[in-house]
PDB file of N, CA and C in Angstrom:
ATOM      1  N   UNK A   1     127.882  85.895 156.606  1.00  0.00           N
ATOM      2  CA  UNK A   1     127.690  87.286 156.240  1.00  0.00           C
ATOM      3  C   UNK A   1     127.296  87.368 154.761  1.00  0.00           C
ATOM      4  N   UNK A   2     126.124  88.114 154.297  1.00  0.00           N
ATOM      5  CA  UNK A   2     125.439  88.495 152.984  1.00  0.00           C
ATOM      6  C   UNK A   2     126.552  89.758 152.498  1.00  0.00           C
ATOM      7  N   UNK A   3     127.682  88.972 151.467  1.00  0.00           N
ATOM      8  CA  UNK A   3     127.984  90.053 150.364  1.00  0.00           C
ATOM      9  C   UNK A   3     127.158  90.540 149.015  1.00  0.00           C
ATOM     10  N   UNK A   4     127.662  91.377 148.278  1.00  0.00           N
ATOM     11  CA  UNK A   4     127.084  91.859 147.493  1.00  0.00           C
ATOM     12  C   UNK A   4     127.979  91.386 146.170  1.00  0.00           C
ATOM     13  N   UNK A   5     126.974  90.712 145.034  1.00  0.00           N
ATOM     14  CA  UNK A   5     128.578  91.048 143.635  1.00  0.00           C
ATOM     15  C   UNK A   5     127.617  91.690 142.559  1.00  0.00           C
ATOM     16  N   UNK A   6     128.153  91.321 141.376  1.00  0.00           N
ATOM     17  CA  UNK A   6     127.863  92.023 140.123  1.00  0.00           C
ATOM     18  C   UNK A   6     128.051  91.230 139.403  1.00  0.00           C
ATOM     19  N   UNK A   7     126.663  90.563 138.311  1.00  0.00           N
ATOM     20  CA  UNK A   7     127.361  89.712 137.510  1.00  0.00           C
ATOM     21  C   UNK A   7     126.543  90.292 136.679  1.00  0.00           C
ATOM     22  N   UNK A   8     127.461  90.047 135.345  1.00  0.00           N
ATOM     23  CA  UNK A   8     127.540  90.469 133.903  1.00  0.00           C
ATOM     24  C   UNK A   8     126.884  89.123 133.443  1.00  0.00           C
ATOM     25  N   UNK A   9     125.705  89.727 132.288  1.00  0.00           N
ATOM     26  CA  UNK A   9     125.012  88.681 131.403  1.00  0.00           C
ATOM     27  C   UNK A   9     125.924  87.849 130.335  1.00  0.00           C
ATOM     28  N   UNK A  10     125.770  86.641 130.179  1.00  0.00           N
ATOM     29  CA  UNK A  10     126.592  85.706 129.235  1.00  0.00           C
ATOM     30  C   UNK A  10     126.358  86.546 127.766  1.00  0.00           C
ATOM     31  N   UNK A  11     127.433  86.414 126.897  1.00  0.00           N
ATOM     32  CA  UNK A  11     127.281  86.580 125.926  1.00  0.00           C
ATOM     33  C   UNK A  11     127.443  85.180 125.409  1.00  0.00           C
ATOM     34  N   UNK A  12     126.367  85.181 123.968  1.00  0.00           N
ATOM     35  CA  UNK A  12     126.156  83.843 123.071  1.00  0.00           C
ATOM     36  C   UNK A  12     126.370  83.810 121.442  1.00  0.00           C
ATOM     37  N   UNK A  13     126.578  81.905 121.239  1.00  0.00           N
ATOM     38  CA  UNK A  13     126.176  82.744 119.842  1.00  0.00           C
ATOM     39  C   UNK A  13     125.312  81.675 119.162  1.00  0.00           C
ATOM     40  N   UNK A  14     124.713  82.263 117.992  1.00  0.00           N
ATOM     41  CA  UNK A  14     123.343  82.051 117.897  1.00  0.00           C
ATOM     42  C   UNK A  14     123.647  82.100 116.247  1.00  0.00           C
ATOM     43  N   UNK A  15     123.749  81.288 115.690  1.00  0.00           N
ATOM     44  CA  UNK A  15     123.629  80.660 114.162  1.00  0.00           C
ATOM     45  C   UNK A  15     124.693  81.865 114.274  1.00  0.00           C
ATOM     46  N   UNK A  16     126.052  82.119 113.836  1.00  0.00           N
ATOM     47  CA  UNK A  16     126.862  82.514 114.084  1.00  0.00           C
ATOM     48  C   UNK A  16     127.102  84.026 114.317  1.00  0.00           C
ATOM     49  N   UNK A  17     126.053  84.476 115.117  1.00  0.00           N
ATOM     50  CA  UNK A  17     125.570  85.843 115.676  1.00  0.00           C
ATOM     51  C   UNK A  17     125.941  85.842 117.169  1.00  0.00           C
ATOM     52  N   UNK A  18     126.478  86.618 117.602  1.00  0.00           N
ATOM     53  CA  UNK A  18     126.865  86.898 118.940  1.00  0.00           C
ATOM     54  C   UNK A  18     126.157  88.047 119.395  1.00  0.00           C
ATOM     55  N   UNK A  19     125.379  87.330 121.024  1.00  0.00           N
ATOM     56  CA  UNK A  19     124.276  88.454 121.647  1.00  0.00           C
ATOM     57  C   UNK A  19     124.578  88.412 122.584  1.00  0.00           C
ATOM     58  N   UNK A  20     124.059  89.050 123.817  1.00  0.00           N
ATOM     59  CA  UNK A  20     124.117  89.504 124.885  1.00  0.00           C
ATOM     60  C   UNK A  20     123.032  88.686 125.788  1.00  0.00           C
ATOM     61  N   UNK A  21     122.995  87.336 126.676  1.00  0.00           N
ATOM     62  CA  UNK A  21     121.499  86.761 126.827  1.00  0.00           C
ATOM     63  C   UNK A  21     120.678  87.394 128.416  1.00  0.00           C
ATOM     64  N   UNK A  22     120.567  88.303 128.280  1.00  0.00           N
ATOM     65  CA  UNK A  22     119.970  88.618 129.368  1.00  0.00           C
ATOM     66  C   UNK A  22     118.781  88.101 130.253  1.00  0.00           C
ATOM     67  N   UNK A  23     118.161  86.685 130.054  1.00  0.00           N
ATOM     68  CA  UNK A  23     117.448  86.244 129.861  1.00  0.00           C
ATOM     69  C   UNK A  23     118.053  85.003 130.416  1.00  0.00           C
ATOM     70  N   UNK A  24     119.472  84.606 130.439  1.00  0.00           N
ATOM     71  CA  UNK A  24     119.638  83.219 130.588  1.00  0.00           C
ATOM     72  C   UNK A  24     119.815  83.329 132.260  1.00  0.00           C
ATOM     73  N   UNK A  25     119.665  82.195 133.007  1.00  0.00           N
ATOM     74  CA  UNK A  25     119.769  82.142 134.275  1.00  0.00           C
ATOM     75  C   UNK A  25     120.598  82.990 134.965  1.00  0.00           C
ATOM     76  N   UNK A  26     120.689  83.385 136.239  1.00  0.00           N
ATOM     77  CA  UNK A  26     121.498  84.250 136.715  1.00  0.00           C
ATOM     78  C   UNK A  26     122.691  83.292 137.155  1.00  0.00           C
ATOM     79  N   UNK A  27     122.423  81.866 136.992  1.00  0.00           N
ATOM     80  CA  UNK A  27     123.714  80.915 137.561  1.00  0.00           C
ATOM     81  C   UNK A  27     124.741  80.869 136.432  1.00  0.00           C
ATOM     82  N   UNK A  28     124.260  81.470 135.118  1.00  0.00           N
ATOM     83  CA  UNK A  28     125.147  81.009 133.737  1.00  0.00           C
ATOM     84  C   UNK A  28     126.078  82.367 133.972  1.00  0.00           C
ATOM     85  N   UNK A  29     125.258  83.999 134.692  1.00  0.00           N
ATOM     86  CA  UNK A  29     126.402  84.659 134.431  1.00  0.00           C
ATOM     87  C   UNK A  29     127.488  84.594 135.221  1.00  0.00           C
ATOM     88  N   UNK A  30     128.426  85.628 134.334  1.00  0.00           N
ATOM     89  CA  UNK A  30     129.956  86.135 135.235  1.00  0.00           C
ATOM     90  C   UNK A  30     129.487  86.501 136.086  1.00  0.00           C
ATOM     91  N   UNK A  31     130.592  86.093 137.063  1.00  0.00           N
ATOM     92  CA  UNK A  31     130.638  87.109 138.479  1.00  0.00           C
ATOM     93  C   UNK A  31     131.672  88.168 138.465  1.00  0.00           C
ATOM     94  N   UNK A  32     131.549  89.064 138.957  1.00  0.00           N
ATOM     95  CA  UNK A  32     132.441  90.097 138.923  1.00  0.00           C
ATOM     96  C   UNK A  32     133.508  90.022 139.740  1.00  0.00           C
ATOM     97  N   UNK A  33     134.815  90.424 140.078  1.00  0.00           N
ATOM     98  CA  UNK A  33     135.861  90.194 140.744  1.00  0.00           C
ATOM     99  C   UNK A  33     135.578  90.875 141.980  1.00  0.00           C
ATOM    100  N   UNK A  34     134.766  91.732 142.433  1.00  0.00           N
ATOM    101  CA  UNK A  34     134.863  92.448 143.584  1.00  0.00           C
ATOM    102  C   UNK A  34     133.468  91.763 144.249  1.00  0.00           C
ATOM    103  N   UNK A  35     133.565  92.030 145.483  1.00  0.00           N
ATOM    104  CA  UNK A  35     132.779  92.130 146.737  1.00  0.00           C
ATOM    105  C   UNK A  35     132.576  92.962 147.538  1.00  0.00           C
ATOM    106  N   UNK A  36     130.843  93.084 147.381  1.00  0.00           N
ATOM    107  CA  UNK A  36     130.870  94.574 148.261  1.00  0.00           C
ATOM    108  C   UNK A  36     129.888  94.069 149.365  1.00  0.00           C
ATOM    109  N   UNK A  37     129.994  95.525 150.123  1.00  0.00           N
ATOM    110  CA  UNK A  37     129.734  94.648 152.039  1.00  0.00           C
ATOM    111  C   UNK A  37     127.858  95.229 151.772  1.00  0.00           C
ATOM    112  N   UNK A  38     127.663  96.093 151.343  1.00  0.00           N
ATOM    113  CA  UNK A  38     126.262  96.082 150.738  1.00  0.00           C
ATOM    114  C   UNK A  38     125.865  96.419 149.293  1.00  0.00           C
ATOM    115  N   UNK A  39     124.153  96.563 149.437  1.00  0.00           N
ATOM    116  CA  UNK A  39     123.925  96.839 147.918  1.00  0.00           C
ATOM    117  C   UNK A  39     124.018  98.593 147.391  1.00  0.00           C
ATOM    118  N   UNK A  40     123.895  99.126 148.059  1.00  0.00           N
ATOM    119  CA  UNK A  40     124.480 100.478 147.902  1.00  0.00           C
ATOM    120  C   UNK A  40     125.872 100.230 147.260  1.00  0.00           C
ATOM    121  N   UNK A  41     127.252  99.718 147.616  1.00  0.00           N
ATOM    122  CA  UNK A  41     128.145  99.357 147.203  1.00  0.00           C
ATOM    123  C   UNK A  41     128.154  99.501 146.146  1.00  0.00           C
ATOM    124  N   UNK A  42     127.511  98.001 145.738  1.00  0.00           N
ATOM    125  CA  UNK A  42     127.541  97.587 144.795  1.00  0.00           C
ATOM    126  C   UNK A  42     127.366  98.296 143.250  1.00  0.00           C
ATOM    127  N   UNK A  43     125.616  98.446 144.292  1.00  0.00           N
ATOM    128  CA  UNK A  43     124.977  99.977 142.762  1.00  0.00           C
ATOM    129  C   UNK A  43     125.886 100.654 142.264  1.00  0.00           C
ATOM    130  N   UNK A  44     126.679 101.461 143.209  1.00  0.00           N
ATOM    131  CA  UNK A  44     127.454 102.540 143.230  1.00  0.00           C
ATOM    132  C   UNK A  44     128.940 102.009 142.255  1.00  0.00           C
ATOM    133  N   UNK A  45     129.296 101.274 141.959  1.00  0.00           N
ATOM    134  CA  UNK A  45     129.947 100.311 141.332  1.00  0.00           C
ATOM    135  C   UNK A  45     129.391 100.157 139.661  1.00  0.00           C
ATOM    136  N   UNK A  46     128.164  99.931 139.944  1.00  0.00           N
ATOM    137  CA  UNK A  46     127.275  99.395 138.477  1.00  0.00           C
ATOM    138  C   UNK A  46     127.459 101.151 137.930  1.00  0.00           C
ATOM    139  N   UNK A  47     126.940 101.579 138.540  1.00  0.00           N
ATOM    140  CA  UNK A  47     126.673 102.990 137.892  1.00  0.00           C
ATOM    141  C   UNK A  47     128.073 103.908 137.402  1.00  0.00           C
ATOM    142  N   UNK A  48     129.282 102.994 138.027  1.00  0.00           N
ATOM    143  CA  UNK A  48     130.282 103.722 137.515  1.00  0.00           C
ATOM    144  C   UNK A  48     130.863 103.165 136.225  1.00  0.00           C
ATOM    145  N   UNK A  49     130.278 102.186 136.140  1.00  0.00           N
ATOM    146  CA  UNK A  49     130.445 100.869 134.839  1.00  0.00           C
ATOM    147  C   UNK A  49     129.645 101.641 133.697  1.00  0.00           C
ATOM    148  N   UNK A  50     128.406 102.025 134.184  1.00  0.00           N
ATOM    149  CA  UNK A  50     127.093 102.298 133.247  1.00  0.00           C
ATOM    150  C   UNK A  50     128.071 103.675 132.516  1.00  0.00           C
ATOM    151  N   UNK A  51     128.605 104.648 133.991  1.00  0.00           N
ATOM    152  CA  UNK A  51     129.057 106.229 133.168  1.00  0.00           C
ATOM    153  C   UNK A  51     130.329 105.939 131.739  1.00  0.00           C
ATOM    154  N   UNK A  52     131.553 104.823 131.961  1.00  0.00           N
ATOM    155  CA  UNK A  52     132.803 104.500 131.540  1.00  0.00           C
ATOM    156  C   UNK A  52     132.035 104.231 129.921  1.00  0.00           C
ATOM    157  N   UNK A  53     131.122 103.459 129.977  1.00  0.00           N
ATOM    158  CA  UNK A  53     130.429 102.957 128.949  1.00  0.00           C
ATOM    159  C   UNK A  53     129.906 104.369 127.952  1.00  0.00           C
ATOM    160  N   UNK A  54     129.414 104.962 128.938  1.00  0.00           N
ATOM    161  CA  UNK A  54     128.362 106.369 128.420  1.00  0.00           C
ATOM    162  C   UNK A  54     129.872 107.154 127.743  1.00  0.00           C
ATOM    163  N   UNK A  55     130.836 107.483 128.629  1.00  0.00           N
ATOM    164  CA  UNK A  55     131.875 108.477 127.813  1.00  0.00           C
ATOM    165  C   UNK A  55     132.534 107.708 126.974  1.00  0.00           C
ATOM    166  N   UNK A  56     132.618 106.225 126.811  1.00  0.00           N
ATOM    167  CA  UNK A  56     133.187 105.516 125.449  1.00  0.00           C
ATOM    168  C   UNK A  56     131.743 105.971 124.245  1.00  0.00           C
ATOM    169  N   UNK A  57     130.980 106.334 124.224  1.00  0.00           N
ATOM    170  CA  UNK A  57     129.669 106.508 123.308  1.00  0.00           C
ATOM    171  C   UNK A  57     130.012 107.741 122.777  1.00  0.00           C
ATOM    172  N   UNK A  58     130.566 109.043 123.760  1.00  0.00           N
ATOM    173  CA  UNK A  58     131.161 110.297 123.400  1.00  0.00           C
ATOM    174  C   UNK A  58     132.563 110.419 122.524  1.00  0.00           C
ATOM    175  N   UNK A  59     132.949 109.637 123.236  1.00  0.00           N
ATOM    176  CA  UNK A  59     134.295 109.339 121.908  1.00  0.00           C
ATOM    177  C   UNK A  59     134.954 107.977 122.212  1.00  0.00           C
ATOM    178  N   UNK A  60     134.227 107.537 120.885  1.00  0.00           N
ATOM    179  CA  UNK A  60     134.885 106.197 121.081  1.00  0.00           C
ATOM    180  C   UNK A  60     136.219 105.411 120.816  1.00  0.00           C
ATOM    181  N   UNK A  61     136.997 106.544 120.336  1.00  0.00           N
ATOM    182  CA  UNK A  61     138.339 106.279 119.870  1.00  0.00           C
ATOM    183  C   UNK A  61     138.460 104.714 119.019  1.00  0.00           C
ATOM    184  N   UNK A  62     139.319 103.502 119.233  1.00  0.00           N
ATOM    185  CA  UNK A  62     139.285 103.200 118.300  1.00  0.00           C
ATOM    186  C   UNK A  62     138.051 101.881 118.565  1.00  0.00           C
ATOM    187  N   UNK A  63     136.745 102.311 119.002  1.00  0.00           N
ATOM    188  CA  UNK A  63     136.155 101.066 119.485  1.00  0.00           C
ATOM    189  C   UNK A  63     135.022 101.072 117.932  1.00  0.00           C
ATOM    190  N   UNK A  64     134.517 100.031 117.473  1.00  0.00           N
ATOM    191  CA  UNK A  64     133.707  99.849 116.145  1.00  0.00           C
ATOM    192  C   UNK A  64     132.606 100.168 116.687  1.00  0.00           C
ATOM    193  N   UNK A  65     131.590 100.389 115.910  1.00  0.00           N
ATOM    194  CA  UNK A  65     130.158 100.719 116.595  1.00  0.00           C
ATOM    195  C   UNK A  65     129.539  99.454 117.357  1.00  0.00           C
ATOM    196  N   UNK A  66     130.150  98.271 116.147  1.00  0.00           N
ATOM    197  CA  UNK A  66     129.577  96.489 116.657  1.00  0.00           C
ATOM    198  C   UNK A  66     130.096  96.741 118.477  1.00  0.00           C
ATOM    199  N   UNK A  67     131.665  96.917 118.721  1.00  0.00           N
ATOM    200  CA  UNK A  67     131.468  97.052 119.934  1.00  0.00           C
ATOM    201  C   UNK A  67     131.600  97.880 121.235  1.00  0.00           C
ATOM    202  N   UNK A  68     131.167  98.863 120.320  1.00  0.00           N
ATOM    203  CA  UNK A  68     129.910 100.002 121.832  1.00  0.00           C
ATOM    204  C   UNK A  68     128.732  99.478 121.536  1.00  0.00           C
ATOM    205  N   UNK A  69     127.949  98.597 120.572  1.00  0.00           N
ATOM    206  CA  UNK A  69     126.620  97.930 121.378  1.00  0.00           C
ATOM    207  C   UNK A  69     126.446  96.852 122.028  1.00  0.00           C
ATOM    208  N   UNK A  70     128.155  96.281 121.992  1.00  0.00           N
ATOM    209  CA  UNK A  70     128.158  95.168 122.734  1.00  0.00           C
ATOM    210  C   UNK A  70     128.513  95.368 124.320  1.00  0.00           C
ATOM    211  N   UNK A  71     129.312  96.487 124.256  1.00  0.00           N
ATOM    212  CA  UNK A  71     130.002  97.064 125.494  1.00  0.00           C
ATOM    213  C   UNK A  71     128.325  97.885 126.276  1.00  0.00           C
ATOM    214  N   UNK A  72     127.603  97.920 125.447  1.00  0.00           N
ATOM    215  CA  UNK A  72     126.240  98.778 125.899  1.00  0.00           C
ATOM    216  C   UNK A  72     125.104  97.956 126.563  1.00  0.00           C
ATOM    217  N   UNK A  73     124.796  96.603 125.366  1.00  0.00           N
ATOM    218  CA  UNK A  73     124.104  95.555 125.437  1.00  0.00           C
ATOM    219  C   UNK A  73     124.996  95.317 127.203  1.00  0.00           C
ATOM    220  N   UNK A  74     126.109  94.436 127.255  1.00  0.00           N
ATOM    221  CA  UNK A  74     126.720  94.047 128.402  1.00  0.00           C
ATOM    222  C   UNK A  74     126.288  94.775 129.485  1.00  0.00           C
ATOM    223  N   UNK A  75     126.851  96.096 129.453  1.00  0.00           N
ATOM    224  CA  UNK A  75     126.721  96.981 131.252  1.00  0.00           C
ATOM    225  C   UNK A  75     125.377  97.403 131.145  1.00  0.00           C
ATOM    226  N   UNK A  76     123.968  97.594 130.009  1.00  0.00           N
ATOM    227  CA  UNK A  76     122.740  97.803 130.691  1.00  0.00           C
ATOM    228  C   UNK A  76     122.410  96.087 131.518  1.00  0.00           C
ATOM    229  N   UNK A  77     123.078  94.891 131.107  1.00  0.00           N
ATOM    230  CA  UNK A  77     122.375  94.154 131.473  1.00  0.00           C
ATOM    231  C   UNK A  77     123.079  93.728 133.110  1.00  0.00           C
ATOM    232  N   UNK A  78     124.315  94.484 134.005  1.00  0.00           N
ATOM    233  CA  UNK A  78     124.538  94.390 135.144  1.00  0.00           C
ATOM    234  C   UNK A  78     123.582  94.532 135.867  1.00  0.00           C
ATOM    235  N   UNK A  79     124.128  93.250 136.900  1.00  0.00           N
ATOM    236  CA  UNK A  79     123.266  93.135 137.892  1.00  0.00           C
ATOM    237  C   UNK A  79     123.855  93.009 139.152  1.00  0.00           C
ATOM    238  N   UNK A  80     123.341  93.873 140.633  1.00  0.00           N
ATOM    239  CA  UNK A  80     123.789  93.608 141.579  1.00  0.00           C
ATOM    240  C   UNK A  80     122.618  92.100 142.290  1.00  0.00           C
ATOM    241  N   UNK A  81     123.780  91.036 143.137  1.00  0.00           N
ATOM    242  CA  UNK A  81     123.114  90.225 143.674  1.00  0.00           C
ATOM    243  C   UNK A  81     123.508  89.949 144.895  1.00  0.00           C
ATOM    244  N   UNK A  82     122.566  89.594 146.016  1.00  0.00           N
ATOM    245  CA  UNK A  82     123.389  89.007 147.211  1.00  0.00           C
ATOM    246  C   UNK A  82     124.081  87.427 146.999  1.00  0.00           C
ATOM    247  N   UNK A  83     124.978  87.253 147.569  1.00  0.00           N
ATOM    248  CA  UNK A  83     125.782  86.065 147.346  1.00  0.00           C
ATOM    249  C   UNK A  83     124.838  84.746 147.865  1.00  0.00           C
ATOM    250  N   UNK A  84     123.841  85.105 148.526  1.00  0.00           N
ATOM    251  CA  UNK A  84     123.077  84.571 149.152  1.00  0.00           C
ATOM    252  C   UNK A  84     121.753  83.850 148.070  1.00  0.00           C
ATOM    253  N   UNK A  85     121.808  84.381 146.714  1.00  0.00           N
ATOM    254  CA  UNK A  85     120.629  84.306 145.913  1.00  0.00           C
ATOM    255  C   UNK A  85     120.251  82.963 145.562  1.00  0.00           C
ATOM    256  N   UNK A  86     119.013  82.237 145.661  1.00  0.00           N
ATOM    257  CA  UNK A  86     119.202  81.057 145.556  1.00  0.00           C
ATOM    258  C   UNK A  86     119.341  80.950 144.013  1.00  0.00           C
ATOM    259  N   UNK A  87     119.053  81.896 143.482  1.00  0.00           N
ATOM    260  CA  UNK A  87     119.290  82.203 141.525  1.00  0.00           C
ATOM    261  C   UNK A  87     120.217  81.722 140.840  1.00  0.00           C
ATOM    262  N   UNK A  88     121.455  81.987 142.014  1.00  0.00           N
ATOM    263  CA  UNK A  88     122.988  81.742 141.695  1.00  0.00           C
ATOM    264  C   UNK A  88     122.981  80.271 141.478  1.00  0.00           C
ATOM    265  N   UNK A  89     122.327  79.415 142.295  1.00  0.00           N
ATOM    266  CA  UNK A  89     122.766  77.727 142.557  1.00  0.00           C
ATOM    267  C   UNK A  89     122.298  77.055 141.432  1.00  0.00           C
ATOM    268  N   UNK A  90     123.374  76.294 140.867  1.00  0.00           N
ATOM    269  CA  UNK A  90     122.850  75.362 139.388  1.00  0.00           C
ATOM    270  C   UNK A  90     121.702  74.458 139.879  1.00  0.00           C
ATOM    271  N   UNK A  91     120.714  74.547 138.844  1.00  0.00           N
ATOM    272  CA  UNK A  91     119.872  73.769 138.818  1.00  0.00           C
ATOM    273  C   UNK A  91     120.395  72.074 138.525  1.00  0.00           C
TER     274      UNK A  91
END
């Protein structure tokens, strides 16, 4: 059976700069703790990640600006995948 997950882009660091690599293989990122039975699910999941993010931007209480663009950088770069992706398998 084809589940659905969510994996979050690696964060790196880079001459002692920490980024977000959206860019690096989809086998390097996190996987997310949940499993969903489709991609509707899933979306529906991402997009509630994307809003949590959006009302930390409205008041961010005690978060630094460094990280609401890291918390920003991170959830634009979610991704829903089937478990099935051959993307996932280490080269």
């Amino acid at each position: 059976m084809i589940a659905w997950i969510l994996l979050v882009p690696p964060a790196v660091d880079s001459n002692g700069i920490r980024y977000i690599d959206r860019t690096a293989p989809l086998s390097e990122w996190q996987r997310g703790t949940k499993v969903f039975d489709s991609t509707n699910d899933c979306e529906e999941e991402r997009k509630k990640l994307v809003a949590i993010a959006e009302s930390h931007r409205a008041d961010p209480g005690n978060l630094s600006d460094y990280e609401l663009r890291r918390l920003d950088a991170t959830l634009d770069g979610l991704q829903c995948v089937s478990t099935d992706d051959p993307r996932l398998q280490l080269k």
